[in-house]
PDB file of N, CA and C in Angstrom:
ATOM      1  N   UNK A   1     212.680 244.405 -29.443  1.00  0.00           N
ATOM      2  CA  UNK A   1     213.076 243.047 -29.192  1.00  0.00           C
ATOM      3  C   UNK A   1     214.599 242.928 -29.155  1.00  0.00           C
ATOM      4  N   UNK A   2     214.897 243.107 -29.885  1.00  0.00           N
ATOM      5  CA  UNK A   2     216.207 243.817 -29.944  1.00  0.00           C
ATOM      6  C   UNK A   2     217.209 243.799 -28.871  1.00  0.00           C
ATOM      7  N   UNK A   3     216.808 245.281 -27.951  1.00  0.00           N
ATOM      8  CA  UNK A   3     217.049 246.163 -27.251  1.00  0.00           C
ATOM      9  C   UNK A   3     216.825 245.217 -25.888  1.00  0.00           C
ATOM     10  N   UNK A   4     215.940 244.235 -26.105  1.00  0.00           N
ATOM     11  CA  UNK A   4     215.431 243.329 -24.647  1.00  0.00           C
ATOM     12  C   UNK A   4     217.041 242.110 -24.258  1.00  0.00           C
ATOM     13  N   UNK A   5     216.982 242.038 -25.741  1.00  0.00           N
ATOM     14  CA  UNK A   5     218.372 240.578 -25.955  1.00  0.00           C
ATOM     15  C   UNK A   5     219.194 240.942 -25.271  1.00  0.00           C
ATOM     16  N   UNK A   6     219.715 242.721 -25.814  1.00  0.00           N
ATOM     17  CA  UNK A   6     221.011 243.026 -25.319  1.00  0.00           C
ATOM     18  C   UNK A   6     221.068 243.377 -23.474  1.00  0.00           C
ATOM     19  N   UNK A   7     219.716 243.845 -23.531  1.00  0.00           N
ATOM     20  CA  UNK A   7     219.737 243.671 -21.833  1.00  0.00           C
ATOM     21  C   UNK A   7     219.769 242.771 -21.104  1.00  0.00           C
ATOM     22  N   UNK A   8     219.354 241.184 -21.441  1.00  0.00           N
ATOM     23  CA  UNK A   8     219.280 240.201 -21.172  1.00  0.00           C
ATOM     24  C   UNK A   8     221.036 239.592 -21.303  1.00  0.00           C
ATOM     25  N   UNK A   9     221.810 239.796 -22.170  1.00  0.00           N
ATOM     26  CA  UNK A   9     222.762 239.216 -22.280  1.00  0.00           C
ATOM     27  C   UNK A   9     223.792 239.916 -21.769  1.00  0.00           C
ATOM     28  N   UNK A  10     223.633 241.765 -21.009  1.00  0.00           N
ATOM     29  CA  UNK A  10     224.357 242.559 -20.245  1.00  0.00           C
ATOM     30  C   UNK A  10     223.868 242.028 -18.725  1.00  0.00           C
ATOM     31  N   UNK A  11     223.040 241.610 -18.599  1.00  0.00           N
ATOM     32  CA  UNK A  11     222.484 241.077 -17.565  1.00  0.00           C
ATOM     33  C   UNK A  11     223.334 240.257 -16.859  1.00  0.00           C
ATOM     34  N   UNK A  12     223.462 238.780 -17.551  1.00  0.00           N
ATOM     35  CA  UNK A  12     224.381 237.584 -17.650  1.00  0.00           C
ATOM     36  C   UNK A  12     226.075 237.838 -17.466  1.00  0.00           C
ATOM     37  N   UNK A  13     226.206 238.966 -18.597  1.00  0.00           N
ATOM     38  CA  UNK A  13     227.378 238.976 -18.139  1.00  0.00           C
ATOM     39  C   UNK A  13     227.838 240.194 -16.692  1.00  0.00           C
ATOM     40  N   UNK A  14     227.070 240.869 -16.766  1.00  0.00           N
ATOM     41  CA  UNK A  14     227.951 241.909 -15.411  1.00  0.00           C
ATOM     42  C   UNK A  14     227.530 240.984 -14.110  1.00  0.00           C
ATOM     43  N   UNK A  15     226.503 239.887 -14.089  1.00  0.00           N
ATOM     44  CA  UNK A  15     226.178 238.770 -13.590  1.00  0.00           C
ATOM     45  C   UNK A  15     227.695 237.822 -12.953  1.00  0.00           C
ATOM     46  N   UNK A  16     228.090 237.703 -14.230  1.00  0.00           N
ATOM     47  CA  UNK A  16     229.346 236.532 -14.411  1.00  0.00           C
ATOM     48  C   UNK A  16     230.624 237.842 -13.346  1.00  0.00           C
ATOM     49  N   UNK A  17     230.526 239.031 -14.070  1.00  0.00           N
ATOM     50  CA  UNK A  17     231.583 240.116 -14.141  1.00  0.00           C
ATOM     51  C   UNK A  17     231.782 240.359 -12.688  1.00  0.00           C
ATOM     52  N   UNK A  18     230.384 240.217 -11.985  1.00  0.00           N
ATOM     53  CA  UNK A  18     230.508 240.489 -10.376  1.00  0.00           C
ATOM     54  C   UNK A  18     230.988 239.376  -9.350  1.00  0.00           C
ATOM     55  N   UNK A  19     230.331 238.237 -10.136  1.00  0.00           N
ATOM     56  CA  UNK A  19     231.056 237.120  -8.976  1.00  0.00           C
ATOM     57  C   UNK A  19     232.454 236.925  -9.881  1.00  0.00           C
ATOM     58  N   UNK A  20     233.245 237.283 -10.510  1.00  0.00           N
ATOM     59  CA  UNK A  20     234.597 237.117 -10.471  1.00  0.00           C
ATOM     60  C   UNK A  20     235.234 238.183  -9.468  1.00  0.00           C
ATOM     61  N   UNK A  21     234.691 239.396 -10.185  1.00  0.00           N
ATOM     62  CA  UNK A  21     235.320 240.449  -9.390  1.00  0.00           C
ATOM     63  C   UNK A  21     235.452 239.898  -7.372  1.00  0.00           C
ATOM     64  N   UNK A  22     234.109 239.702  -7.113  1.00  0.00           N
ATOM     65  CA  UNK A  22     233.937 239.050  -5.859  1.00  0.00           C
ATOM     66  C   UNK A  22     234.710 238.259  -5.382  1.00  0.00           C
ATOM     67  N   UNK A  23     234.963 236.836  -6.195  1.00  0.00           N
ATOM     68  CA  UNK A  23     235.503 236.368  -5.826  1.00  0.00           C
ATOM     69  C   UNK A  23     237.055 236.597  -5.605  1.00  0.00           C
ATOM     70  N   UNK A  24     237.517 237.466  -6.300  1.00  0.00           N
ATOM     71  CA  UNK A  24     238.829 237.906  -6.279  1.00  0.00           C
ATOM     72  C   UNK A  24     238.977 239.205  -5.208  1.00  0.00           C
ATOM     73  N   UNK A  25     238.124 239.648  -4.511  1.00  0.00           N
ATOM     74  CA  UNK A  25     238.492 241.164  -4.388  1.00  0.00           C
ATOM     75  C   UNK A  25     239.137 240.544  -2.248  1.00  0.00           C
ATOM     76  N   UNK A  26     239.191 242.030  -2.384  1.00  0.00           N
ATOM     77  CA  UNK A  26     240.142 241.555  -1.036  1.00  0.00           C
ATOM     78  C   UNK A  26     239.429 241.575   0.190  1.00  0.00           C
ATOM     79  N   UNK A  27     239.756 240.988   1.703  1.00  0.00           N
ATOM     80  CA  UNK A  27     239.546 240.932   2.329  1.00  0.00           C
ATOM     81  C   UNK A  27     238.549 242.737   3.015  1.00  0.00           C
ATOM     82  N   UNK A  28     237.690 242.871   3.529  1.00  0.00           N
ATOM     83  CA  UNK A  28     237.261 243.695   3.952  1.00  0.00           C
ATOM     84  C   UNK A  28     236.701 244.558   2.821  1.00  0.00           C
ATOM     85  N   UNK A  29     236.663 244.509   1.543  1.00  0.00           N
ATOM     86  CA  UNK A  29     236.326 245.293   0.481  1.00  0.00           C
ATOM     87  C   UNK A  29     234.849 245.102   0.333  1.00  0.00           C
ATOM     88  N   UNK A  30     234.092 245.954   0.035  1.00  0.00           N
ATOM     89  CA  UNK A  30     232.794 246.122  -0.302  1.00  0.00           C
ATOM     90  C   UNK A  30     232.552 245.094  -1.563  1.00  0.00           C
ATOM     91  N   UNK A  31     231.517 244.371  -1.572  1.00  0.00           N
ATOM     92  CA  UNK A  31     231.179 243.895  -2.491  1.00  0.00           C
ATOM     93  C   UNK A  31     230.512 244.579  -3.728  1.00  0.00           C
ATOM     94  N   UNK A  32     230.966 244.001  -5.002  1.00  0.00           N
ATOM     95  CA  UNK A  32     230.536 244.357  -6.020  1.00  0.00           C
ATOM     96  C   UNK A  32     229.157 243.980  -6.440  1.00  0.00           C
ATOM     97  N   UNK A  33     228.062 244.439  -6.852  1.00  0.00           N
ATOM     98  CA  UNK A  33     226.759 244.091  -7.276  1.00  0.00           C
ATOM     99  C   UNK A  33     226.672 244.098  -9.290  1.00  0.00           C
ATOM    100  N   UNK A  34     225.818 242.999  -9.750  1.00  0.00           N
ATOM    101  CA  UNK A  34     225.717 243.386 -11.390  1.00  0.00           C
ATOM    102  C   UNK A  34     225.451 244.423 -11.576  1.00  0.00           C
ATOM    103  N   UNK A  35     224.967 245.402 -10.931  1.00  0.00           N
ATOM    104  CA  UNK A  35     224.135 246.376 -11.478  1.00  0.00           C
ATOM    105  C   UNK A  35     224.734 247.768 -11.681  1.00  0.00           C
ATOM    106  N   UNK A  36     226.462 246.771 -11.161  1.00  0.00           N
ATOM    107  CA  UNK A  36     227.506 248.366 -10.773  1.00  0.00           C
ATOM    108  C   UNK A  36     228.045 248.470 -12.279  1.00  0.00           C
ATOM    109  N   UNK A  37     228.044 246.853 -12.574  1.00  0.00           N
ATOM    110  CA  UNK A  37     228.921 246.546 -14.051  1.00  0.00           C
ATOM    111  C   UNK A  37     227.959 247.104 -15.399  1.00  0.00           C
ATOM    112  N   UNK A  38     226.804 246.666 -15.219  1.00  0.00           N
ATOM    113  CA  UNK A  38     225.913 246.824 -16.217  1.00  0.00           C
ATOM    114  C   UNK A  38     225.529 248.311 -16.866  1.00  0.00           C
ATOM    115  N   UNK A  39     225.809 248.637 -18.214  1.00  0.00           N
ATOM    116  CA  UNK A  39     225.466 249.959 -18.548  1.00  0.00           C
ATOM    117  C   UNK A  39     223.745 249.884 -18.677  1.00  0.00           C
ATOM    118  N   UNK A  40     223.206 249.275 -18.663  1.00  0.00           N
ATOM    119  CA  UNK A  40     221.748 249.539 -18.870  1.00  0.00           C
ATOM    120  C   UNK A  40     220.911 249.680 -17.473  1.00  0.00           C
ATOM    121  N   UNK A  41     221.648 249.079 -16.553  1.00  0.00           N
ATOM    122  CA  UNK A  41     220.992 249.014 -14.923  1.00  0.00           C
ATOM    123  C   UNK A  41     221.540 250.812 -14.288  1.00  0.00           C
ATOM    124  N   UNK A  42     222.719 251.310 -15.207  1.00  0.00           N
ATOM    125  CA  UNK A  42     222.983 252.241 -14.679  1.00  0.00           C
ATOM    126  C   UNK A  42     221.961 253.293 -14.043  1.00  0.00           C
ATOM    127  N   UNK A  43     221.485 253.665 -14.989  1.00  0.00           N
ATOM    128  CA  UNK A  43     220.889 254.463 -15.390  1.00  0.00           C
ATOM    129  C   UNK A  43     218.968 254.581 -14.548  1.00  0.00           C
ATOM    130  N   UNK A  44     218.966 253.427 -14.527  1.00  0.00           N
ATOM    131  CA  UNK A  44     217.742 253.016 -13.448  1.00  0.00           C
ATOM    132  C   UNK A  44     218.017 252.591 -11.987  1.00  0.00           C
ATOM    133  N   UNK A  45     219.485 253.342 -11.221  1.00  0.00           N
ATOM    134  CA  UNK A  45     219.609 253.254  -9.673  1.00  0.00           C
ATOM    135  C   UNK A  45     218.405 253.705  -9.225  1.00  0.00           C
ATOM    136  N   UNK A  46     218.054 253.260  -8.228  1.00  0.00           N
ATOM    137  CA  UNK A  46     217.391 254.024  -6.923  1.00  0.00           C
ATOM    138  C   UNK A  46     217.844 255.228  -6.818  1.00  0.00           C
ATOM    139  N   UNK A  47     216.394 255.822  -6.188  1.00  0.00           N
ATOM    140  CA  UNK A  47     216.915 256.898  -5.724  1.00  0.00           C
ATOM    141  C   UNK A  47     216.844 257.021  -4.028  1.00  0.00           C
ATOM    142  N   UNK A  48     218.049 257.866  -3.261  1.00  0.00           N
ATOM    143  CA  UNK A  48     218.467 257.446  -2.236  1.00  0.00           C
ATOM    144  C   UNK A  48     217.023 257.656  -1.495  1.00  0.00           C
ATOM    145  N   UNK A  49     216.946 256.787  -0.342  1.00  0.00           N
ATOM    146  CA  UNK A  49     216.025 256.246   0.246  1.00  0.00           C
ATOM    147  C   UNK A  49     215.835 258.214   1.455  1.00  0.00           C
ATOM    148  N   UNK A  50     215.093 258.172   2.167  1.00  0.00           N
ATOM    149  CA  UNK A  50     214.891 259.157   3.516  1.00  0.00           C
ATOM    150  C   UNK A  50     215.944 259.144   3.987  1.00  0.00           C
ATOM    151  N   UNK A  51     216.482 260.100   4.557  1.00  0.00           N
ATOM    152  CA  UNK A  51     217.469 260.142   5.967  1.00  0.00           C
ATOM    153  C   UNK A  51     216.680 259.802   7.406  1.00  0.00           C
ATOM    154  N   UNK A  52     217.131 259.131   8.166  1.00  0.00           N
ATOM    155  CA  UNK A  52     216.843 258.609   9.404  1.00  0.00           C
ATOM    156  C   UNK A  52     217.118 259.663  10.357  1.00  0.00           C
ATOM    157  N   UNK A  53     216.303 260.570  10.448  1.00  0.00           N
ATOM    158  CA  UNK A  53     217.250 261.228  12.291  1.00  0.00           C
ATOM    159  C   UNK A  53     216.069 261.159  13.448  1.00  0.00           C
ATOM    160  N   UNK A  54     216.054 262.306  14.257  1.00  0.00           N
ATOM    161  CA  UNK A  54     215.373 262.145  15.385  1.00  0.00           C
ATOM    162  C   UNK A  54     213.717 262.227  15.206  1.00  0.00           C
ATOM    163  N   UNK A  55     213.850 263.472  14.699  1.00  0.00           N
ATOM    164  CA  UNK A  55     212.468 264.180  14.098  1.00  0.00           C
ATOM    165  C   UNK A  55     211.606 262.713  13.146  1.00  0.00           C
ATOM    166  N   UNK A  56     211.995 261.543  12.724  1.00  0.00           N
ATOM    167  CA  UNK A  56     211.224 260.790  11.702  1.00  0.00           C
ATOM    168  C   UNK A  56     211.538 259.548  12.123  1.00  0.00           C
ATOM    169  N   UNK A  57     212.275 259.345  13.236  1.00  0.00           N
ATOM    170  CA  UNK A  57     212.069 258.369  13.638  1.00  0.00           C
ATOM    171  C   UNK A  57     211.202 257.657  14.021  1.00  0.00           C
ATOM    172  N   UNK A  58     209.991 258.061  14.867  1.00  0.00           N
ATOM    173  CA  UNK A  58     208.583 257.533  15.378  1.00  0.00           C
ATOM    174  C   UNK A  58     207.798 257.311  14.516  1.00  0.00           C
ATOM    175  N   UNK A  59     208.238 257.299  13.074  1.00  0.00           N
ATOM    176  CA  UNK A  59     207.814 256.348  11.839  1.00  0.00           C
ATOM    177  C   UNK A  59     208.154 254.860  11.653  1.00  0.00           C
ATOM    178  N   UNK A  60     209.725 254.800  12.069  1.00  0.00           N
ATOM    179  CA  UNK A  60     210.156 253.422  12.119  1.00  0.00           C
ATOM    180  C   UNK A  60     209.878 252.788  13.118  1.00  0.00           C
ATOM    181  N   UNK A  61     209.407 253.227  14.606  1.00  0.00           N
ATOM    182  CA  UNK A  61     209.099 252.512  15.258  1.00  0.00           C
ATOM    183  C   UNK A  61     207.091 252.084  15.073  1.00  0.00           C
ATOM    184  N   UNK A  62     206.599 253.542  14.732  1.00  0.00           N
ATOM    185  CA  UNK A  62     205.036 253.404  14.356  1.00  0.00           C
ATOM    186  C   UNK A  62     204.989 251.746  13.648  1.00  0.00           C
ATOM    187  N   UNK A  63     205.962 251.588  12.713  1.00  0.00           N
ATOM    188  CA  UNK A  63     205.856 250.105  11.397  1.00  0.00           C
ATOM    189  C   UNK A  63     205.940 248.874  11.973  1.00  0.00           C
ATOM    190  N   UNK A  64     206.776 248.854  12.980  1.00  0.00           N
ATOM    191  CA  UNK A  64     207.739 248.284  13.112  1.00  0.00           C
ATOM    192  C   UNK A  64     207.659 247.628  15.127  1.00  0.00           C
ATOM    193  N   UNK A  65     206.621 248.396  15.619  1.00  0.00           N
ATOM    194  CA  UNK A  65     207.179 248.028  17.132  1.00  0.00           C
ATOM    195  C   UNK A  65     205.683 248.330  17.599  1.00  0.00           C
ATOM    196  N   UNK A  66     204.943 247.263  17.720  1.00  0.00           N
ATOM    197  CA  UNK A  66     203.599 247.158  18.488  1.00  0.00           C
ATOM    198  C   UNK A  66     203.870 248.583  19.319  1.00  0.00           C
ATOM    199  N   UNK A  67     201.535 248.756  19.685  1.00  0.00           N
ATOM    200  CA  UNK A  67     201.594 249.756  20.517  1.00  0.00           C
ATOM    201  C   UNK A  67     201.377 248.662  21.903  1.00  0.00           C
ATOM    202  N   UNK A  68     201.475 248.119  22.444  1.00  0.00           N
ATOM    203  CA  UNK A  68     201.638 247.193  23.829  1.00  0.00           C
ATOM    204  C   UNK A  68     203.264 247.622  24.110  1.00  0.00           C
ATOM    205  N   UNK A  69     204.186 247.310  23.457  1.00  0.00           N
ATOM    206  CA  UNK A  69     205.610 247.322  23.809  1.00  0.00           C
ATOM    207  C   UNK A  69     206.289 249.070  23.656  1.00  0.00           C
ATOM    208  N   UNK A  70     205.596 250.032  23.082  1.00  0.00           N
ATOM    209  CA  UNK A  70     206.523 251.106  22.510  1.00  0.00           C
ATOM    210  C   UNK A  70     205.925 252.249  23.790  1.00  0.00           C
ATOM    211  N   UNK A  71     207.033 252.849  24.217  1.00  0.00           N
ATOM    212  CA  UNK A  71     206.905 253.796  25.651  1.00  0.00           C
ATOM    213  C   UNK A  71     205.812 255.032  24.506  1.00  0.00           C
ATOM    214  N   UNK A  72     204.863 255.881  25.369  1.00  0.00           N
ATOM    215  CA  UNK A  72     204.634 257.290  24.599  1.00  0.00           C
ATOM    216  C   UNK A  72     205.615 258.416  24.541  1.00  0.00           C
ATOM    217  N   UNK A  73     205.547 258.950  23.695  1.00  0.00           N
ATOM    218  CA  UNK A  73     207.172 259.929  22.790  1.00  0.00           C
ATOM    219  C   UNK A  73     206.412 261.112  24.086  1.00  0.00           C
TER     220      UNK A  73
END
């Protein structure tokens, strides 16, 4: 229970921590997310998604692009 508070109240603040940073940061700069600030979100990133190339592409279109509209590969 504990352990829930302090995540809850790291939450709030890297919350607060990102829209300052945001709001201050400069023109063209990547935005900051809570989850960059937060030591407890660290640790539970994603893990990086597939690479997109030629060979796995006709997956994204299989999801994504009726068979009426999509030419045969």
């Amino acid at each position: 229970m504990a352990e829930a508070r302090c995540r809850t109240q790291w939450d709030r603040t890297a919350a607060l921590l990102a829209l300052l940073a945001n709001v201050h940061r400069k023109k063209g700069a990547s935005p900051v997310r809570p989850e960059q600030l937060n030591p407890y979100r660290r640790a539970e990133r994603r893990t990086p998604g597939m690479r997109i190339t030629t060979e796995n592409l006709h997956l994204l279109k299989d999801a994504f692009v009726s068979n009426k509209e999509r030419t045969p590969r």
